[in-house]
Protein backbone atom coordinates (compact mmCIF):
# COMPACT_ATOMS: atom_id res chain seq x y z
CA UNK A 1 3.20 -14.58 -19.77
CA UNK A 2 -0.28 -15.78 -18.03
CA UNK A 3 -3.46 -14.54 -19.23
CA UNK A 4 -4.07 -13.05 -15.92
CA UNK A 5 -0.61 -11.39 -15.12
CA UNK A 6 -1.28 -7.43 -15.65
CA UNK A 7 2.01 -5.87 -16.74
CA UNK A 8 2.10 -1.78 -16.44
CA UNK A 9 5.17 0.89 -16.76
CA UNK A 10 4.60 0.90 -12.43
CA UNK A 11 4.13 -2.30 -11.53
CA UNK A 12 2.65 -5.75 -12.16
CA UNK A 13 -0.70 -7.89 -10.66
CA UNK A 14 -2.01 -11.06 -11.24
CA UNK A 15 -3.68 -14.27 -9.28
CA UNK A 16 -1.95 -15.37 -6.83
CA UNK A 17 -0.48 -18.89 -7.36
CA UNK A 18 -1.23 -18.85 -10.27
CA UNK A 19 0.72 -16.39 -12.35
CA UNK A 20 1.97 -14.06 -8.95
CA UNK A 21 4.37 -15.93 -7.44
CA UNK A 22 6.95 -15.52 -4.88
CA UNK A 23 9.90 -15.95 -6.55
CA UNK A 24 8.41 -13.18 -9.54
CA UNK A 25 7.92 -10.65 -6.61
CA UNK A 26 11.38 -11.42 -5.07
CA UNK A 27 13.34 -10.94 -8.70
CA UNK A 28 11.07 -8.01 -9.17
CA UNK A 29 11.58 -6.28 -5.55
CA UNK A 30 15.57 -7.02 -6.18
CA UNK A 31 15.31 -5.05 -9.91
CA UNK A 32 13.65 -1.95 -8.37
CA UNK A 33 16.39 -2.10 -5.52
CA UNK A 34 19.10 -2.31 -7.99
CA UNK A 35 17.58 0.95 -10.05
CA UNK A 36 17.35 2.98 -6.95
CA UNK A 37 21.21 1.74 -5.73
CA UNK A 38 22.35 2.60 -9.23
CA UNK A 39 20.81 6.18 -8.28
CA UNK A 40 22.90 6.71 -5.77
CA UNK A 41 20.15 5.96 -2.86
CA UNK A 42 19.82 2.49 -2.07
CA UNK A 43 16.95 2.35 0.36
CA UNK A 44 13.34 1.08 -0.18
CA UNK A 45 10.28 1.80 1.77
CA UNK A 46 8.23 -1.55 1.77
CA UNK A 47 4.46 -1.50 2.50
CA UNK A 48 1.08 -3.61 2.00
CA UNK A 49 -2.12 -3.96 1.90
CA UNK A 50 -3.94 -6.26 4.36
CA UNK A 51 -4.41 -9.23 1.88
CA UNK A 52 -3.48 -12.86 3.19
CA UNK A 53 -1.29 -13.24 0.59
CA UNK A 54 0.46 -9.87 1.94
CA UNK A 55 2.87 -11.53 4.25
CA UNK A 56 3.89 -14.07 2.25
CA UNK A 57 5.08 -11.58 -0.63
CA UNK A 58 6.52 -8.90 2.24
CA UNK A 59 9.00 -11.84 3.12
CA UNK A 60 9.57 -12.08 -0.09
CA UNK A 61 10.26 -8.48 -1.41
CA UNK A 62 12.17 -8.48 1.26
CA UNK A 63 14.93 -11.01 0.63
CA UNK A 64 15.10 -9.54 -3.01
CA UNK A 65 15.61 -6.34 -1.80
CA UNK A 66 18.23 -7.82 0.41
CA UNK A 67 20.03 -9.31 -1.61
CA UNK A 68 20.98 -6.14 -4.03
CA UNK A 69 22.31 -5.03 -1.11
CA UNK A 70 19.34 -2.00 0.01
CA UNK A 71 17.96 -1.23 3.60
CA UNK A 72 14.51 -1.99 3.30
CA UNK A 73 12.43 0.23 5.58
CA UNK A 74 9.34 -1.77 6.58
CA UNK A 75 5.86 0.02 7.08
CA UNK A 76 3.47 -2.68 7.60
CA UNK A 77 0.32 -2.66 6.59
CA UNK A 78 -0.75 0.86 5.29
CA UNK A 79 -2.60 2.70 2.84
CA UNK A 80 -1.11 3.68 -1.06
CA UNK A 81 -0.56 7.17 0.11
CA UNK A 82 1.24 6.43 3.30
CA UNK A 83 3.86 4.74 1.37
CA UNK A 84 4.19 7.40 -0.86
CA UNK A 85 4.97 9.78 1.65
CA UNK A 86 7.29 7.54 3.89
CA UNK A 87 9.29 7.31 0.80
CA UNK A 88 9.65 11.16 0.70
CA UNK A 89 10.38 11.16 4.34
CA UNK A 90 13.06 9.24 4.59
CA UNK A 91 14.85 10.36 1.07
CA UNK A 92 14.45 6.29 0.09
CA UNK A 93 15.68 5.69 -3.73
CA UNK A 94 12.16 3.86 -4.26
CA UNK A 95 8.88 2.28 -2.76
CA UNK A 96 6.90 -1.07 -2.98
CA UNK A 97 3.80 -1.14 -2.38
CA UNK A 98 2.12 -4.75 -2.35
CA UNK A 99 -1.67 -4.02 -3.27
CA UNK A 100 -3.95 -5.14 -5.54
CA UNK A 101 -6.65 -2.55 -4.79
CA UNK A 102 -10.42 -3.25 -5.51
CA UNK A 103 -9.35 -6.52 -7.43
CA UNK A 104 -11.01 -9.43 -5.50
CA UNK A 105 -9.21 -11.69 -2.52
CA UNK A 106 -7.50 -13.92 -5.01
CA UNK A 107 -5.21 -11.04 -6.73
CA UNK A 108 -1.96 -8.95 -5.20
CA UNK A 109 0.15 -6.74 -6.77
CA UNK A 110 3.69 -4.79 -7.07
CA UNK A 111 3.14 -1.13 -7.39
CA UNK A 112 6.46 0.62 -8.00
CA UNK A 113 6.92 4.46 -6.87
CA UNK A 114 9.87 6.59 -7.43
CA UNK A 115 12.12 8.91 -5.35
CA UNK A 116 9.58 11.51 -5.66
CA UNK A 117 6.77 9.61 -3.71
CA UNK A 118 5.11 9.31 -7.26
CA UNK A 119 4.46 5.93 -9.42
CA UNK A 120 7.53 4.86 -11.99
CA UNK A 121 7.02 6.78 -15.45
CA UNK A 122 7.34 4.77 -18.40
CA UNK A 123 11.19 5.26 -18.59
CA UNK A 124 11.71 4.35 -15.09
CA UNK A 125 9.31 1.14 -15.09
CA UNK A 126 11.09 0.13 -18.39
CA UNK A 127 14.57 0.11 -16.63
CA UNK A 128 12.99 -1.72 -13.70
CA UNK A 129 11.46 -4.58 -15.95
CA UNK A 130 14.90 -4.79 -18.10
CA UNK A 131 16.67 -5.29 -15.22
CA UNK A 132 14.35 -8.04 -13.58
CA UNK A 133 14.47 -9.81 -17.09
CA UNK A 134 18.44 -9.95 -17.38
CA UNK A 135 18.30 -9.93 -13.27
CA UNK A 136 20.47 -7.78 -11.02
CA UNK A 137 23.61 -8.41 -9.69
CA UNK A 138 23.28 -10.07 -6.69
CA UNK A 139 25.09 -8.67 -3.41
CA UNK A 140 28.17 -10.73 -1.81
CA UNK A 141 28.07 -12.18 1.79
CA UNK A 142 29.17 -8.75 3.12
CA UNK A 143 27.36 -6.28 1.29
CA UNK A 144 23.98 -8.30 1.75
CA UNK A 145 21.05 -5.55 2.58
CA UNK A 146 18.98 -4.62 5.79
CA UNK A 147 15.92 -4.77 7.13
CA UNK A 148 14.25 -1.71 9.50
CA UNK A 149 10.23 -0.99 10.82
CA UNK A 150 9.14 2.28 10.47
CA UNK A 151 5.69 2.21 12.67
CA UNK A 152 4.82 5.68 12.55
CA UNK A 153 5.25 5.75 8.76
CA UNK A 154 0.39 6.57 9.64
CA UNK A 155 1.36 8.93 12.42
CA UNK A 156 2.43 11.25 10.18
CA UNK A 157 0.69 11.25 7.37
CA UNK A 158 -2.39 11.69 9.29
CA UNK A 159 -0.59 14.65 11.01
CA UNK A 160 0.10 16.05 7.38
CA UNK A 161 -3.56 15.77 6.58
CA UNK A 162 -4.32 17.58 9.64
CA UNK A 163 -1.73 20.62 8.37
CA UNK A 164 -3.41 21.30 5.08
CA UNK A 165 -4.39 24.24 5.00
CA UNK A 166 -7.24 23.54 3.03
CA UNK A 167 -8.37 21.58 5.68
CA UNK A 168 -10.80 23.34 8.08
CA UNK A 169 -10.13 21.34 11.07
CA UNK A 170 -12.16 23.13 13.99
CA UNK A 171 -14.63 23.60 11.09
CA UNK A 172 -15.30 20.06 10.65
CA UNK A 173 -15.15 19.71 14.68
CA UNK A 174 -17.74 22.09 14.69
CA UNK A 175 -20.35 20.03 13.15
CA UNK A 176 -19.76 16.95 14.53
CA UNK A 177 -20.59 14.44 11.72
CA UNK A 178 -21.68 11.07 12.20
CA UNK A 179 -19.51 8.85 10.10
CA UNK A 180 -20.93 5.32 8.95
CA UNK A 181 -17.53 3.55 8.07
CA UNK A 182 -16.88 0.34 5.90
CA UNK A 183 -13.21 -0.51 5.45
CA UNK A 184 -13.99 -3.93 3.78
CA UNK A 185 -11.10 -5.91 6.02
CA UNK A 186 -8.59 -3.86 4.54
CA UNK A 187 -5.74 -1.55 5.22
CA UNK A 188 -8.01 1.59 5.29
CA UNK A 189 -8.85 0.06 9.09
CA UNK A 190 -5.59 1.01 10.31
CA UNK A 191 -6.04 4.83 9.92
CA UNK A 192 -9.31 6.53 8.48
CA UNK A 193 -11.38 5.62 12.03
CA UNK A 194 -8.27 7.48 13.47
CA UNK A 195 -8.57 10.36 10.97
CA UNK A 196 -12.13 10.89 11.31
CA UNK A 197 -12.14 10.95 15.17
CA UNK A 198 -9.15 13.43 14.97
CA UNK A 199 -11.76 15.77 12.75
CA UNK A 200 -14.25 14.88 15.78
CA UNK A 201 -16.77 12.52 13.88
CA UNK A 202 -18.71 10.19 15.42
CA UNK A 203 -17.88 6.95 13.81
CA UNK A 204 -19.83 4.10 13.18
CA UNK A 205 -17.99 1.17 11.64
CA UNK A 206 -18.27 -2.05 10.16
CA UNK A 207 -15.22 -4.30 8.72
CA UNK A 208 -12.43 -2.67 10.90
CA UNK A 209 -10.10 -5.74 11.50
CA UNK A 210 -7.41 -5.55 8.95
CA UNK A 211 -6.94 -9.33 8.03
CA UNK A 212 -7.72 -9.49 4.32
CA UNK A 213 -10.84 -11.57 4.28
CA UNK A 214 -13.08 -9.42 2.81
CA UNK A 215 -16.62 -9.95 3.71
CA UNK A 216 -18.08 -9.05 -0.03
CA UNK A 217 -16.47 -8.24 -3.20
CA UNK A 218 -13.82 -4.96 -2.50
CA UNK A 219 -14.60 -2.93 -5.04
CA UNK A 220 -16.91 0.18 -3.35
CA UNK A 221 -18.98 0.33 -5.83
CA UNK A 222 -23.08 0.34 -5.40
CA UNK A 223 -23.96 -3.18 -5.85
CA UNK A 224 -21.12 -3.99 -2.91
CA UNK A 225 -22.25 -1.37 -0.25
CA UNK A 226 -25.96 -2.94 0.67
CA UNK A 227 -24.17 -3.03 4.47
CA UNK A 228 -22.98 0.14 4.52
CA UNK A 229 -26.38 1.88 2.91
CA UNK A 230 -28.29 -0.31 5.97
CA UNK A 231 -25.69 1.21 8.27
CA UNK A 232 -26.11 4.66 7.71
CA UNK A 233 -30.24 4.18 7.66
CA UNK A 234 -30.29 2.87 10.66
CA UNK A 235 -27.46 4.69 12.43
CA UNK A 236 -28.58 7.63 11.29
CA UNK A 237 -25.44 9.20 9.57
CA UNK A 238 -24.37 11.77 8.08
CA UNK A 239 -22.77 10.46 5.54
CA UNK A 240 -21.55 6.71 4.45
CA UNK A 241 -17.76 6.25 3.60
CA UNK A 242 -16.54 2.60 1.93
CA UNK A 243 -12.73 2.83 1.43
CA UNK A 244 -10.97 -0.13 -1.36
CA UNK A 245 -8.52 -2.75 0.52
C-alpha cells in the first residue's frame, strides 16, 4: 500500500495518480454495491465534490457499481450531507461520496455511508474492504446495473433545513444579516448562497463557481481566509462564513 493511501473502516483517500486510481475506485465502488445487493437493496446514491479529478472517478464508480448489477442514482456535485440524506430518501442499500474534504487539490477520496444515511461502522467497512480484496462477483450481460440523475437530491435538503424546528426562520429574516461568503471553488457553491438567501441574508461572495480549482489551500482555517477577513472589512458584514470543498 502507498505511503499516501489513507485506509479507514468508511472509506479510503490518497493522491491522485499516484496511489488513487481509477481502477481502485471502480473495484471499490463495485464491493460496496455488492454489500448493499447482498442486503437485499441494491441501489447506490453516487455524489461528489467539485474536484477535477471528480468526474473522472464518478465515471468510474459508476461502471463498478454497474457491473454488480445496482442502479446507481446520480446526484452530481453536492455537499457530504446531501448525500447522506438522498440515501435515506430513496431507501438506497448504500452511498458514495467522492470527497476528499479540506485535503489540498491533488487528493480525492471514497467515503462509504450506510443504509441509514450514516458512515460504514467498522463491521460494515470491514465487509466492504474484504470483498474489494477477493472482488465481487461480477454481473452477466443481462443483469448489468443502471444509471439514474437525481437533481433535486439540494432541493430538499435545503427544504429540510428550512423545517427544523429549531430553526427560527422569520427570526433570522428579521434581522437581515449580511453574509460575506467563501466557498473556496467547491461544492458548498451549489447550495449555501441558496440557503442563506432563503433565511433572507444579504450575501456577499467570493469563490462561487464550483470547478475544483481552488484559489488557496481548502482547508478554512485562519492562515487560508486573508480574502474572506478583507471581504467582510470592507463589505461590512455581519459575519464571514468559509465552507471546506
Amino acid at each position: 500500500m502507498s505511503d499516501t493511501l489513507m485506509v479507514s473502516v468508511s472509506g479510503m483517500r490518497g493522491i491522485v495518480g499516484k496511489d488513487l486510481t481509477p481502477e481502485l475506485v471502480a473495484r471499490h465502488a463495485a464491493a460496496l454495491g455488492s454489500w448493499a445487493a447482498a442486503a437485499g437493496r441494491p441501489s447506490v446514491v453516487l455524489g461528489r465534490d467539485a474536484r477535477t479529478s471528480g468526474p473522472m472517478f464518478a465515471r468510474a464508480a459508476t461502471a463498478g457499481l454497474m457491473s454488480v448489477g445496482v442502479e446507481v442514482i446520480d446526484i452530481g456535485v453536492v455537499p457530504t450531507p446531501t448525500l447522506q440524506l438522498a440515501v435515506e430518501f430513496h431507501h438506497a442499500g448504500a452511498g458514495l461520496m467522492l470527497t476528499a474534504s479540506h485535503n489540498p487539490v491533488e487528493w480525492n477520496a471514497l467515503k462509504l455511508v450506510g443504509p441509514d444515511g450514516i458512515f460504514l461502522d467498522a463491521e460494515s467497512g470491514a465487509a466492504v474492504r474484504a470483498l474489494a480484496e477477493r472482488g465481487p462477483a461480477r454481473a452477466g450481460w443481462d443483469t448489468v446495473g443502471t444509471v439514474r440523475e437525481d437533481d433535486e437530491a439540494i432541493d430538499r435538503h435545503l427544504q429540510q433545513v428550512l423545517a427544523l424546528p429549531m430553526v427560527n426562520v422569520e427570526g433570522i429574516r428579521a434581522r437581515r444579516f449580511h453574509v460575506a461568503l467563501d466557498c473556496v471553488r467547491g461544492a458548498g457553491g451549489t447550495s449555501i448562497p441558496r440557503l442563506l438567501e432563503a433565511l433572507g441574508c444579504q450575501v456577499t461572495a467570493i469563490n462561487l463557481e464550483a470547478d475544483g480549482r481552488f484559489p488557496r489551500a481548502p482547508e478554512p482555517i485562519p492562515e487560508n481566509l486573508g480574502d474572506l477577513s478583507r471581504l467582510v472589512r470592507e463589505s461590512g458584514a455581519d459575519i464571514g462564513m468559509a465552507v471546506d470543498p
